[in-house]
PDB file of N, CA and C in Angstrom:
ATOM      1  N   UNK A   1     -54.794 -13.875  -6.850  1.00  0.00           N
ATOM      2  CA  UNK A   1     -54.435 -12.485  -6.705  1.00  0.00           C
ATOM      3  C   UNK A   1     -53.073 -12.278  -7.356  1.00  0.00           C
ATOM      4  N   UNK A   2     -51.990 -12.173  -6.668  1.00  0.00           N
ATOM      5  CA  UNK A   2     -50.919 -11.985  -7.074  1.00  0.00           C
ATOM      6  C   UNK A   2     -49.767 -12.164  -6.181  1.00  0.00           C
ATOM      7  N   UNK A   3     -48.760 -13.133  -6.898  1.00  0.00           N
ATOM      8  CA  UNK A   3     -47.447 -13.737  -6.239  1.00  0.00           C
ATOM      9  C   UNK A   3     -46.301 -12.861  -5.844  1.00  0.00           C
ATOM     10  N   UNK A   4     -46.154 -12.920  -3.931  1.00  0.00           N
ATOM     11  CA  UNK A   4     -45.371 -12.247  -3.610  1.00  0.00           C
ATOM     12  C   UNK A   4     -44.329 -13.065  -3.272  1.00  0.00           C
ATOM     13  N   UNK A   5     -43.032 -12.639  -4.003  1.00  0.00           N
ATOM     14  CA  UNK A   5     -41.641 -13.744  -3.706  1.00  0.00           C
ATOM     15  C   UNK A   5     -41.173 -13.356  -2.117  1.00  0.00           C
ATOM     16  N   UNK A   6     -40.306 -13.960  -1.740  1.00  0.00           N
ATOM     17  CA  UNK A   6     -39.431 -13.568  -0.631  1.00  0.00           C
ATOM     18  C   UNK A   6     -38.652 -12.096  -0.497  1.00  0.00           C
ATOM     19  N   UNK A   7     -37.729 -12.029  -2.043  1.00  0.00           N
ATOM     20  CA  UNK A   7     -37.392 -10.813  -2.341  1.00  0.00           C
ATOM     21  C   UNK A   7     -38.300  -9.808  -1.964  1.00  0.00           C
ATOM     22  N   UNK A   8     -39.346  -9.575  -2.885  1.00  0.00           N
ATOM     23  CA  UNK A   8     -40.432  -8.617  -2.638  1.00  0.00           C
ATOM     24  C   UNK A   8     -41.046  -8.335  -1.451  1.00  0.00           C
ATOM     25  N   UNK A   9     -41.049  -9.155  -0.934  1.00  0.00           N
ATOM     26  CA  UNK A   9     -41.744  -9.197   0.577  1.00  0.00           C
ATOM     27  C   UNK A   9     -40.692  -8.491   1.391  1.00  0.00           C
ATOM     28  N   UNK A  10     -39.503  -8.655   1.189  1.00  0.00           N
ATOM     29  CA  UNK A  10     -38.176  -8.118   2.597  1.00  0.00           C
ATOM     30  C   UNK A  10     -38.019  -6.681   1.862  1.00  0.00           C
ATOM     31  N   UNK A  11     -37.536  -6.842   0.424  1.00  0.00           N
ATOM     32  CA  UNK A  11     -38.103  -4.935   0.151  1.00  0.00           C
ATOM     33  C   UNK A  11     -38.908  -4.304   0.490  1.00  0.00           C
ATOM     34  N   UNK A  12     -40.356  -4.932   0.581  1.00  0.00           N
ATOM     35  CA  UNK A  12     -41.776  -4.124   1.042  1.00  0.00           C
ATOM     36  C   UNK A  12     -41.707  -4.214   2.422  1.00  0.00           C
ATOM     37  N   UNK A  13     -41.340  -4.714   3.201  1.00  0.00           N
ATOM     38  CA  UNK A  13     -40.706  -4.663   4.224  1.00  0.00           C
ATOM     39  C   UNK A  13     -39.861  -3.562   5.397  1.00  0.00           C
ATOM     40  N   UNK A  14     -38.672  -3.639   3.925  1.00  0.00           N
ATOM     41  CA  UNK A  14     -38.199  -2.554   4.620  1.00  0.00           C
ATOM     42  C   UNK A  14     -38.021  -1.046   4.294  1.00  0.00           C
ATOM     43  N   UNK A  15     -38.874  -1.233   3.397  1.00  0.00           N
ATOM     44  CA  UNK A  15     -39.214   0.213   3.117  1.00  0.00           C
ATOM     45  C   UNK A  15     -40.243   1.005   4.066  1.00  0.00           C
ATOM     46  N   UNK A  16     -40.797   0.096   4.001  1.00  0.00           N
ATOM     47  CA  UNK A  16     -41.867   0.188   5.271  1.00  0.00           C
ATOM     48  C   UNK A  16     -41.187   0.583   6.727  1.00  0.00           C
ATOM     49  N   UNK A  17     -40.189   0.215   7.095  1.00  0.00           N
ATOM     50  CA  UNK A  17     -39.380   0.031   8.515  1.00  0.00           C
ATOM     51  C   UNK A  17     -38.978   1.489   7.979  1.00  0.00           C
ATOM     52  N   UNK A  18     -38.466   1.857   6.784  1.00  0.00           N
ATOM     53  CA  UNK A  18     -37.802   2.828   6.573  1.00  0.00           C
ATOM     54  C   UNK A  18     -38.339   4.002   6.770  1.00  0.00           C
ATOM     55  N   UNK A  19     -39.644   3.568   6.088  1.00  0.00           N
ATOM     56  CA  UNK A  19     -40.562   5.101   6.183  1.00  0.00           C
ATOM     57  C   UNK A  19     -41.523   5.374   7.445  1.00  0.00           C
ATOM     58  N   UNK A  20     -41.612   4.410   8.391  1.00  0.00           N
ATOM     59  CA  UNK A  20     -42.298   4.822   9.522  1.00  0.00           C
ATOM     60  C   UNK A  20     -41.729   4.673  10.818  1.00  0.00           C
ATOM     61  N   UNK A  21     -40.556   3.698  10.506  1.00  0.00           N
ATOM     62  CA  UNK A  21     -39.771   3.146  11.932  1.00  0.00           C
ATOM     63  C   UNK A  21     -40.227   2.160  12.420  1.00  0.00           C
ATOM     64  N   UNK A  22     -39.000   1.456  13.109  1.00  0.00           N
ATOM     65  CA  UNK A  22     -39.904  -0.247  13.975  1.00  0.00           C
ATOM     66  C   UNK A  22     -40.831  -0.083  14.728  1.00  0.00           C
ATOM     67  N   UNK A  23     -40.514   1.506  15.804  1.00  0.00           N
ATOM     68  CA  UNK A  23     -42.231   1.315  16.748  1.00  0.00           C
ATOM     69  C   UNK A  23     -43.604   1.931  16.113  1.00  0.00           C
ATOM     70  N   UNK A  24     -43.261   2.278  14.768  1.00  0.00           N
ATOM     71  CA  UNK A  24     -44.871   2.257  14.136  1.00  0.00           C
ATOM     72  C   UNK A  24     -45.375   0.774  13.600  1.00  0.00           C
ATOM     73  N   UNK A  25     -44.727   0.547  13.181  1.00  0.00           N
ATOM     74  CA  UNK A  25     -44.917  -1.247  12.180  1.00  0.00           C
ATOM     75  C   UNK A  25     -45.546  -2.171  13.321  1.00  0.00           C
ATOM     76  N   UNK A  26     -45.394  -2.406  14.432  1.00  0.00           N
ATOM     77  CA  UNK A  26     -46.261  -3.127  15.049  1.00  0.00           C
ATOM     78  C   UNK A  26     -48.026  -2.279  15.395  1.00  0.00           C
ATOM     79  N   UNK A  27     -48.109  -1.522  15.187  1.00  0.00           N
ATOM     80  CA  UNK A  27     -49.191  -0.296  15.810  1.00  0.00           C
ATOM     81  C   UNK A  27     -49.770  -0.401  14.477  1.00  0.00           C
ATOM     82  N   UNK A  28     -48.955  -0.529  13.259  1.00  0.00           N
ATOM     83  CA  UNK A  28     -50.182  -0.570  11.831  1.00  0.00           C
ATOM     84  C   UNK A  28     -50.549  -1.256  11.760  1.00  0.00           C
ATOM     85  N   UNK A  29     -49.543  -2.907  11.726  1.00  0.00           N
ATOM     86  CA  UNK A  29     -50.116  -4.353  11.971  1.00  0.00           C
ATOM     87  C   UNK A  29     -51.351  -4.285  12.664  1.00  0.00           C
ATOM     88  N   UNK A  30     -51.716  -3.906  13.772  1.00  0.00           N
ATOM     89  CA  UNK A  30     -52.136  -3.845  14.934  1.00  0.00           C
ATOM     90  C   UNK A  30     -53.851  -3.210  14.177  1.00  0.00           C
ATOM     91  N   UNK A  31     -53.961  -1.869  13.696  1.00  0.00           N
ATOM     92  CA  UNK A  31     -54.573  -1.632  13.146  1.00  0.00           C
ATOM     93  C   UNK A  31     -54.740  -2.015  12.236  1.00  0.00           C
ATOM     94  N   UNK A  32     -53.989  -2.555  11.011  1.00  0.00           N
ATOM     95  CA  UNK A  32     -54.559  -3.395   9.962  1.00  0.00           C
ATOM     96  C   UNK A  32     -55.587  -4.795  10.554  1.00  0.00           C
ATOM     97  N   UNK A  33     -55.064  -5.093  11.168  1.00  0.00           N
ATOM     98  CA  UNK A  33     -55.650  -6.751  11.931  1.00  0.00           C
ATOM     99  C   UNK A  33     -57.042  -6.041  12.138  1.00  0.00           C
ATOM    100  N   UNK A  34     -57.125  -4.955  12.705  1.00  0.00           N
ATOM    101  CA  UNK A  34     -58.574  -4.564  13.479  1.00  0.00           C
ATOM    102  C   UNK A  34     -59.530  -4.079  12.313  1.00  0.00           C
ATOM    103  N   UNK A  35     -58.772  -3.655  11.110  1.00  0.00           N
ATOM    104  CA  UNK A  35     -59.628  -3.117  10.130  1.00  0.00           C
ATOM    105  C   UNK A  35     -60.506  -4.833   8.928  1.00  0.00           C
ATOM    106  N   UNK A  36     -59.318  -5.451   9.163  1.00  0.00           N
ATOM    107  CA  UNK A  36     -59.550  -6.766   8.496  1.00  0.00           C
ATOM    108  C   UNK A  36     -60.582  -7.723   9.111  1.00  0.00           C
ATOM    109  N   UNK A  37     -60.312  -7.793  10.622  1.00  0.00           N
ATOM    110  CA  UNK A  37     -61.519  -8.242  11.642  1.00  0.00           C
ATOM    111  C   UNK A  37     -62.872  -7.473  11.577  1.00  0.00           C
ATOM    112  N   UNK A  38     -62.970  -6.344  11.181  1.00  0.00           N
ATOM    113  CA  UNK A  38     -63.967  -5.236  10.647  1.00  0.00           C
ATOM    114  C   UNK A  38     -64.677  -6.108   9.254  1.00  0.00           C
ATOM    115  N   UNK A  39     -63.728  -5.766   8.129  1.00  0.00           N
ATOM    116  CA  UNK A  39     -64.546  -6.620   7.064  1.00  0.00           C
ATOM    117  C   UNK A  39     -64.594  -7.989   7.303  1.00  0.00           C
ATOM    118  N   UNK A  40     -64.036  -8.616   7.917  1.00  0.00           N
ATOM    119  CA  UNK A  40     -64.554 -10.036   8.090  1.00  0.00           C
ATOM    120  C   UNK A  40     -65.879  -9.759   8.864  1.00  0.00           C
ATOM    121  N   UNK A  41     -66.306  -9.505   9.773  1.00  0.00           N
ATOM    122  CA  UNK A  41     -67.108  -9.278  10.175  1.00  0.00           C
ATOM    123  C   UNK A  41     -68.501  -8.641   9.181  1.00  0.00           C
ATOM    124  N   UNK A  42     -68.106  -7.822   8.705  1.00  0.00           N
ATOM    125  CA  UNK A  42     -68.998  -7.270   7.796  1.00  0.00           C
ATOM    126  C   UNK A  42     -69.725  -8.069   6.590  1.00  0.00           C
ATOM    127  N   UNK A  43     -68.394  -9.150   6.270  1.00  0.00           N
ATOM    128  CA  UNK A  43     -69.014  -9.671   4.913  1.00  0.00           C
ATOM    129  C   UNK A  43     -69.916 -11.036   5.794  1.00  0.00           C
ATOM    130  N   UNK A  44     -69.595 -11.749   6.961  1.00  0.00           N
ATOM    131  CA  UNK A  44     -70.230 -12.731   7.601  1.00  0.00           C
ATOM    132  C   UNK A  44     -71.679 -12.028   7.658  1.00  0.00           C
ATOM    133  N   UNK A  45     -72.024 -10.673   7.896  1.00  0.00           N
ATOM    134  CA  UNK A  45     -73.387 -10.203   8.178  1.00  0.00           C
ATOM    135  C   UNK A  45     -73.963 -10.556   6.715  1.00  0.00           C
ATOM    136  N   UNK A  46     -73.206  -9.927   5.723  1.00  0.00           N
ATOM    137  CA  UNK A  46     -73.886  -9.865   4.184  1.00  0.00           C
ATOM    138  C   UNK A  46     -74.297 -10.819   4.102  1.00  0.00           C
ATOM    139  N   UNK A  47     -72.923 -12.242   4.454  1.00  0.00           N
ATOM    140  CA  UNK A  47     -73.460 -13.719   3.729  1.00  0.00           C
ATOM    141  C   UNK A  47     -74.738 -13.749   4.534  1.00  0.00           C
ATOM    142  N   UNK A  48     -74.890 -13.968   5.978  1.00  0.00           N
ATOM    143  CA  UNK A  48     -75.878 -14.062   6.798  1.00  0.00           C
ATOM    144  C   UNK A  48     -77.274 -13.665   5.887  1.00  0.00           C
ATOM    145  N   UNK A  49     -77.120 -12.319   5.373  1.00  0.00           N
ATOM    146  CA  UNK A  49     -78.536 -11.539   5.096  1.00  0.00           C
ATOM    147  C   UNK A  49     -78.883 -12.677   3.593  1.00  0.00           C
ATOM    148  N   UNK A  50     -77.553 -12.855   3.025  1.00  0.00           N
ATOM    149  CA  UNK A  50     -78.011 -13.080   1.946  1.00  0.00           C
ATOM    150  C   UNK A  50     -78.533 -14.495   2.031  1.00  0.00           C
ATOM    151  N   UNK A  51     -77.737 -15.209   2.524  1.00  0.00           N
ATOM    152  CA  UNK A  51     -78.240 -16.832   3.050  1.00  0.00           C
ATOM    153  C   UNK A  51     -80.165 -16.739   3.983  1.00  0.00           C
ATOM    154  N   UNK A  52     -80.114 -15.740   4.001  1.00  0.00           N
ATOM    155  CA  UNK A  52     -81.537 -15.917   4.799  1.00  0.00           C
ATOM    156  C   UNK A  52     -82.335 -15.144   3.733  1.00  0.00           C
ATOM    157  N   UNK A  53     -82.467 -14.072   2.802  1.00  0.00           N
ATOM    158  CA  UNK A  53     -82.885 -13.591   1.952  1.00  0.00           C
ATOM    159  C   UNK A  53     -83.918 -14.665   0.887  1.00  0.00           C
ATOM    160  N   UNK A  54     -82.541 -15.385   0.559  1.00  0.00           N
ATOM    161  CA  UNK A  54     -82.289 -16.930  -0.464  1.00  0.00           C
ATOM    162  C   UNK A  54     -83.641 -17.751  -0.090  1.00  0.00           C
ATOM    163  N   UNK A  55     -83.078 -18.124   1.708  1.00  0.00           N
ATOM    164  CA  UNK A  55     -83.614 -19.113   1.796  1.00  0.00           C
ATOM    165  C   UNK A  55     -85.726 -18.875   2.592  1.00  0.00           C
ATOM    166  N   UNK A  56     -85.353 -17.531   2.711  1.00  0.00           N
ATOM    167  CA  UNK A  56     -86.681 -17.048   2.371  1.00  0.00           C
ATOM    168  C   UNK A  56     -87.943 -16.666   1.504  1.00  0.00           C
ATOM    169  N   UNK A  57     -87.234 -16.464   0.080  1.00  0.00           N
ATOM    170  CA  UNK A  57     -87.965 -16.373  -1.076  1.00  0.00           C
ATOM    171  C   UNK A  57     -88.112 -18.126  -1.649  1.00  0.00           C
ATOM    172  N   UNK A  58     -87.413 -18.941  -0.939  1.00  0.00           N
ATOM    173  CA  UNK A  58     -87.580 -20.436  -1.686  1.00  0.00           C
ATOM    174  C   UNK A  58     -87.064 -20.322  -3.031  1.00  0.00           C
ATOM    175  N   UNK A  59     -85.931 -19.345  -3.566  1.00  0.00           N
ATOM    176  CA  UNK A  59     -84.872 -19.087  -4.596  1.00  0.00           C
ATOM    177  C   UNK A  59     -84.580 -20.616  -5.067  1.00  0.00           C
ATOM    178  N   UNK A  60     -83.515 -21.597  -3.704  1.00  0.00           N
ATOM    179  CA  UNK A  60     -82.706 -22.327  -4.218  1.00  0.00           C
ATOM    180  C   UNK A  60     -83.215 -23.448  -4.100  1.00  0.00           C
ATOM    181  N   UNK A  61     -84.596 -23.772  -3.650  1.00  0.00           N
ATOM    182  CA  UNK A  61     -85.949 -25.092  -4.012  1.00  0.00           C
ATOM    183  C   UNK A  61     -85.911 -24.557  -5.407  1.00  0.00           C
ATOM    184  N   UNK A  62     -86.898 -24.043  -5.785  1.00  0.00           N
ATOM    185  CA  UNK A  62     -86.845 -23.884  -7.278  1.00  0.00           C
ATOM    186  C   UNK A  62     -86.073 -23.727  -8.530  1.00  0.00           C
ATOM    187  N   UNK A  63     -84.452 -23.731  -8.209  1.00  0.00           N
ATOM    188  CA  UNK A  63     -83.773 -23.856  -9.114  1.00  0.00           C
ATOM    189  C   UNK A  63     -83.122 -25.193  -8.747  1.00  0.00           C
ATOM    190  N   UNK A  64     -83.038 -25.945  -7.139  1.00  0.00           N
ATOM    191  CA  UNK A  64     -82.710 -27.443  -7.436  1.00  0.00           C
ATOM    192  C   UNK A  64     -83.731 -28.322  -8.215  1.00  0.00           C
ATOM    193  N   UNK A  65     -84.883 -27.828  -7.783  1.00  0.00           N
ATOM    194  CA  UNK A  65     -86.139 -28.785  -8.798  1.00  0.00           C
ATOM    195  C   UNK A  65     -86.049 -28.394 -10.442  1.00  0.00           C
ATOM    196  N   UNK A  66     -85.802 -27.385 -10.448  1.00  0.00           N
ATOM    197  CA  UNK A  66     -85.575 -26.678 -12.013  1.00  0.00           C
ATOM    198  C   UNK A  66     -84.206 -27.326 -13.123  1.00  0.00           C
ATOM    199  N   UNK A  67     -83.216 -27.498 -11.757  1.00  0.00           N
ATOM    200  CA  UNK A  67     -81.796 -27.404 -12.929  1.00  0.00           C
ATOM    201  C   UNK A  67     -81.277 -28.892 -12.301  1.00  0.00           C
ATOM    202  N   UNK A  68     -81.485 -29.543 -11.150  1.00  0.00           N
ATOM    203  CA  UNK A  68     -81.200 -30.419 -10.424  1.00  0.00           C
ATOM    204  C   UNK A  68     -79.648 -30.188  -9.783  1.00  0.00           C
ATOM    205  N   UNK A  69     -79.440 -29.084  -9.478  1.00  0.00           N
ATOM    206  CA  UNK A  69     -78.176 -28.732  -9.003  1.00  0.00           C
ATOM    207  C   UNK A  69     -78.523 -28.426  -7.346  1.00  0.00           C
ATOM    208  N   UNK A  70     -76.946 -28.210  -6.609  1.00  0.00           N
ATOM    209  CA  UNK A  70     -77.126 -27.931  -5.469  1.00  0.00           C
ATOM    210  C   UNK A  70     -76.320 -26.466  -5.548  1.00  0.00           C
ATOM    211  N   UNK A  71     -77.633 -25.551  -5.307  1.00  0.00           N
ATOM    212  CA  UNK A  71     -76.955 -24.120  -4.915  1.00  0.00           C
ATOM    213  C   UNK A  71     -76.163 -23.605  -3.557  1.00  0.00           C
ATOM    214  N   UNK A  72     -75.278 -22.824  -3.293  1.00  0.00           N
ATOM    215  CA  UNK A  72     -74.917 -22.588  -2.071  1.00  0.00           C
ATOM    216  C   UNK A  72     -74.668 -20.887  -2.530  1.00  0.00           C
ATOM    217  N   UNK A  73     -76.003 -19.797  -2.483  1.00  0.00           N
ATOM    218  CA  UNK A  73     -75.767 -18.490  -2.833  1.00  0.00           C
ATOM    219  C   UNK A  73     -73.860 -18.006  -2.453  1.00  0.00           C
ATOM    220  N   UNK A  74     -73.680 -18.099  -1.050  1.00  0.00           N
ATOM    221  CA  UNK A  74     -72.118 -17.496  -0.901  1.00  0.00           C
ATOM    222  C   UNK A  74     -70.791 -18.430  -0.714  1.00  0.00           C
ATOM    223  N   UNK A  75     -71.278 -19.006  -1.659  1.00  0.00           N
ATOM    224  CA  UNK A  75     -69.650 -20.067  -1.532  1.00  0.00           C
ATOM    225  C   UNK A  75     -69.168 -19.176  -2.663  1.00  0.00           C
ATOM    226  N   UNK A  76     -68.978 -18.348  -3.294  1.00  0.00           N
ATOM    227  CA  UNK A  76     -68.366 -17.586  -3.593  1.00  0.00           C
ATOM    228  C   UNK A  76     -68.001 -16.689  -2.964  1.00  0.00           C
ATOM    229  N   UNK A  77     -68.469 -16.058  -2.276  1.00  0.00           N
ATOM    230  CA  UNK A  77     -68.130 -14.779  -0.965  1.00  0.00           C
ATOM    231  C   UNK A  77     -67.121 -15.385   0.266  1.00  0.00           C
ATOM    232  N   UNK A  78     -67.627 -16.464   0.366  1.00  0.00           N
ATOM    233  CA  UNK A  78     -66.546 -17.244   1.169  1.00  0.00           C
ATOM    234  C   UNK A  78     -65.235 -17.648   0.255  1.00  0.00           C
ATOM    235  N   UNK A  79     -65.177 -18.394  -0.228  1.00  0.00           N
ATOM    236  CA  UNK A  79     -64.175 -18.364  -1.056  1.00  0.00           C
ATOM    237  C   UNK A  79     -63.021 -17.058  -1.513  1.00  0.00           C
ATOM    238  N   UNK A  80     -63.632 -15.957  -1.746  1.00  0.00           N
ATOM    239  CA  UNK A  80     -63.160 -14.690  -1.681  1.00  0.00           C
ATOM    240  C   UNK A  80     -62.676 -14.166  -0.536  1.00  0.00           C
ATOM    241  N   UNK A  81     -63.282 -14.133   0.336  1.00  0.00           N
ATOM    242  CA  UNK A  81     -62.835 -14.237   1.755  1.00  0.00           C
ATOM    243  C   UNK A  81     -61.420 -14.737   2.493  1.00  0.00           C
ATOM    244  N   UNK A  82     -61.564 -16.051   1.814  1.00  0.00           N
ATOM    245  CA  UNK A  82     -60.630 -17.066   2.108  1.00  0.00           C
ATOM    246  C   UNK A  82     -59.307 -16.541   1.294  1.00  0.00           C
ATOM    247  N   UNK A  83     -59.511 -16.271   0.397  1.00  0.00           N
ATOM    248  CA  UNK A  83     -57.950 -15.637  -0.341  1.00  0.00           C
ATOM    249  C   UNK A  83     -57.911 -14.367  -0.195  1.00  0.00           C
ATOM    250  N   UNK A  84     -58.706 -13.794   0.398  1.00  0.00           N
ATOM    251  CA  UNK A  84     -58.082 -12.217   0.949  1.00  0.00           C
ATOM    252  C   UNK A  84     -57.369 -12.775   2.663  1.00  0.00           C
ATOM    253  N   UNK A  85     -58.181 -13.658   3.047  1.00  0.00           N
ATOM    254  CA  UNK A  85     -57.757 -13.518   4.799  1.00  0.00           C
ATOM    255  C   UNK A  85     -56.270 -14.476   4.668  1.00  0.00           C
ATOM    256  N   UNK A  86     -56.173 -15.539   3.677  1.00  0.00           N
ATOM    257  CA  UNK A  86     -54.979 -15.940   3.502  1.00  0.00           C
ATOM    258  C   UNK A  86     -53.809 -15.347   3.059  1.00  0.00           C
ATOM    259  N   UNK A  87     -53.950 -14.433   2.158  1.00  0.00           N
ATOM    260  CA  UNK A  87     -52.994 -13.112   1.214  1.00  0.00           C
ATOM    261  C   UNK A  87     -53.235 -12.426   2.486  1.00  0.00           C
ATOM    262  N   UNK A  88     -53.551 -11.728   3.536  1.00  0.00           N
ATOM    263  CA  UNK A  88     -52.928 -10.791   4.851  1.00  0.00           C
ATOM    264  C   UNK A  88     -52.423 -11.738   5.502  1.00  0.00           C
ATOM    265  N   UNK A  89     -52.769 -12.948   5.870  1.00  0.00           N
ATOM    266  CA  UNK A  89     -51.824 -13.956   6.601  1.00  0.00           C
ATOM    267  C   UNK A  89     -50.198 -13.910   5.729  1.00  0.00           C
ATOM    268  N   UNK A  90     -50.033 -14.146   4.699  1.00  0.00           N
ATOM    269  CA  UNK A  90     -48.833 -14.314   3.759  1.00  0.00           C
ATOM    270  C   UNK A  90     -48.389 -12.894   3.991  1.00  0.00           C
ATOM    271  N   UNK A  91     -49.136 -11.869   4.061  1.00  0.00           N
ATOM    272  CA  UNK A  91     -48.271 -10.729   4.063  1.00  0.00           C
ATOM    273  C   UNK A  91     -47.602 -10.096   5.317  1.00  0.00           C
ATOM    274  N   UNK A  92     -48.851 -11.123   6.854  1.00  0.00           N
ATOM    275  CA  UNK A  92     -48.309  -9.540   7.941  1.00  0.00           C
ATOM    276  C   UNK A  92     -47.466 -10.966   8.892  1.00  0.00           C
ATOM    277  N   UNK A  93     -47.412 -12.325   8.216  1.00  0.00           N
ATOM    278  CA  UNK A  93     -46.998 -12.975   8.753  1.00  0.00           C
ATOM    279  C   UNK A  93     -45.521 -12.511   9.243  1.00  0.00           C
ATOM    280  N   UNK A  94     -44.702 -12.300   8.252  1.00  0.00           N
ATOM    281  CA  UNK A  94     -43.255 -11.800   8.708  1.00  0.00           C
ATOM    282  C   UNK A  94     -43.325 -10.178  10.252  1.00  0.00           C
ATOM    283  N   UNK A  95     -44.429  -9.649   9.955  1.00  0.00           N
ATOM    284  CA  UNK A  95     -44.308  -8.513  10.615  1.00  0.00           C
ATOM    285  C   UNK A  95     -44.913  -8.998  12.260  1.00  0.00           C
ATOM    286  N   UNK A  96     -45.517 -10.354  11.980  1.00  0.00           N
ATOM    287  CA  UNK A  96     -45.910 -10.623  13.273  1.00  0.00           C
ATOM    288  C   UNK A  96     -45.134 -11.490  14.556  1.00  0.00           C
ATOM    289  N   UNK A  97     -43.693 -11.466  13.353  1.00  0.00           N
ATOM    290  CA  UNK A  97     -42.599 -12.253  13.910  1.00  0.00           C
ATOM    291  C   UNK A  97     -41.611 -11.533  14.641  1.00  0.00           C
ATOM    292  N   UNK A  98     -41.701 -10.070  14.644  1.00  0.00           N
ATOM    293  CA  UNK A  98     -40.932  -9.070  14.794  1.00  0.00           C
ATOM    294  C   UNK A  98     -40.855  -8.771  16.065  1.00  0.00           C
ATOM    295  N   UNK A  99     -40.108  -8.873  16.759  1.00  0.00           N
ATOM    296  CA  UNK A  99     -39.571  -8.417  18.018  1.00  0.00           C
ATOM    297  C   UNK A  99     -40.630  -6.803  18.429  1.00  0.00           C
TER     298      UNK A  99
END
């Protein structure tokens, strides 16, 4: 994605403090977390549908017998996952330190 320094992070920070005040910044956190637990949730259903979709049409038998590879349809979706839920960890980490 894209590299946030220390600098950048305490500017975005406190601009943030600036423009809403300290007792909103825990209440967005708060709602950001719940909107993020939302798409996590959401994309676990997709992989779900799609992992059973897959493994219902017999998709990834016929392309291991075909190509001799091992498919895994959402190890990409996971993977994606994983660096969005890590990039909000890196970002609301400082805000979750906050008094």
């Amino acid at each position: 994605m894209f590299g946030i320094g220390g600098g950048e992070l305490f500017f975005i920070l406190l601009i943030i403090l600036m423009l809403f005040g300290s007792d909103k910044v825990p209440e967005m956190a708060r709602t950001f977390g719940k909107f993020m637990a939302q798409v996590k949730n959401a994309t676990n259903d997709i992989k779900h549908e799609i992992t059973k979709n897959v493994e219902q049409s017999g998709i990834t038998d016929e392309i291991k017998e075909t190509f001799d590879v091992d498919i895994n349809p959402v190890k990409d979706i996971q993977e994606e996952v994983d660096k969005q839920k890590q990039a909000f960890e890196d970002i609301t980490g400082p805000i979750k330190r906050l008094p």
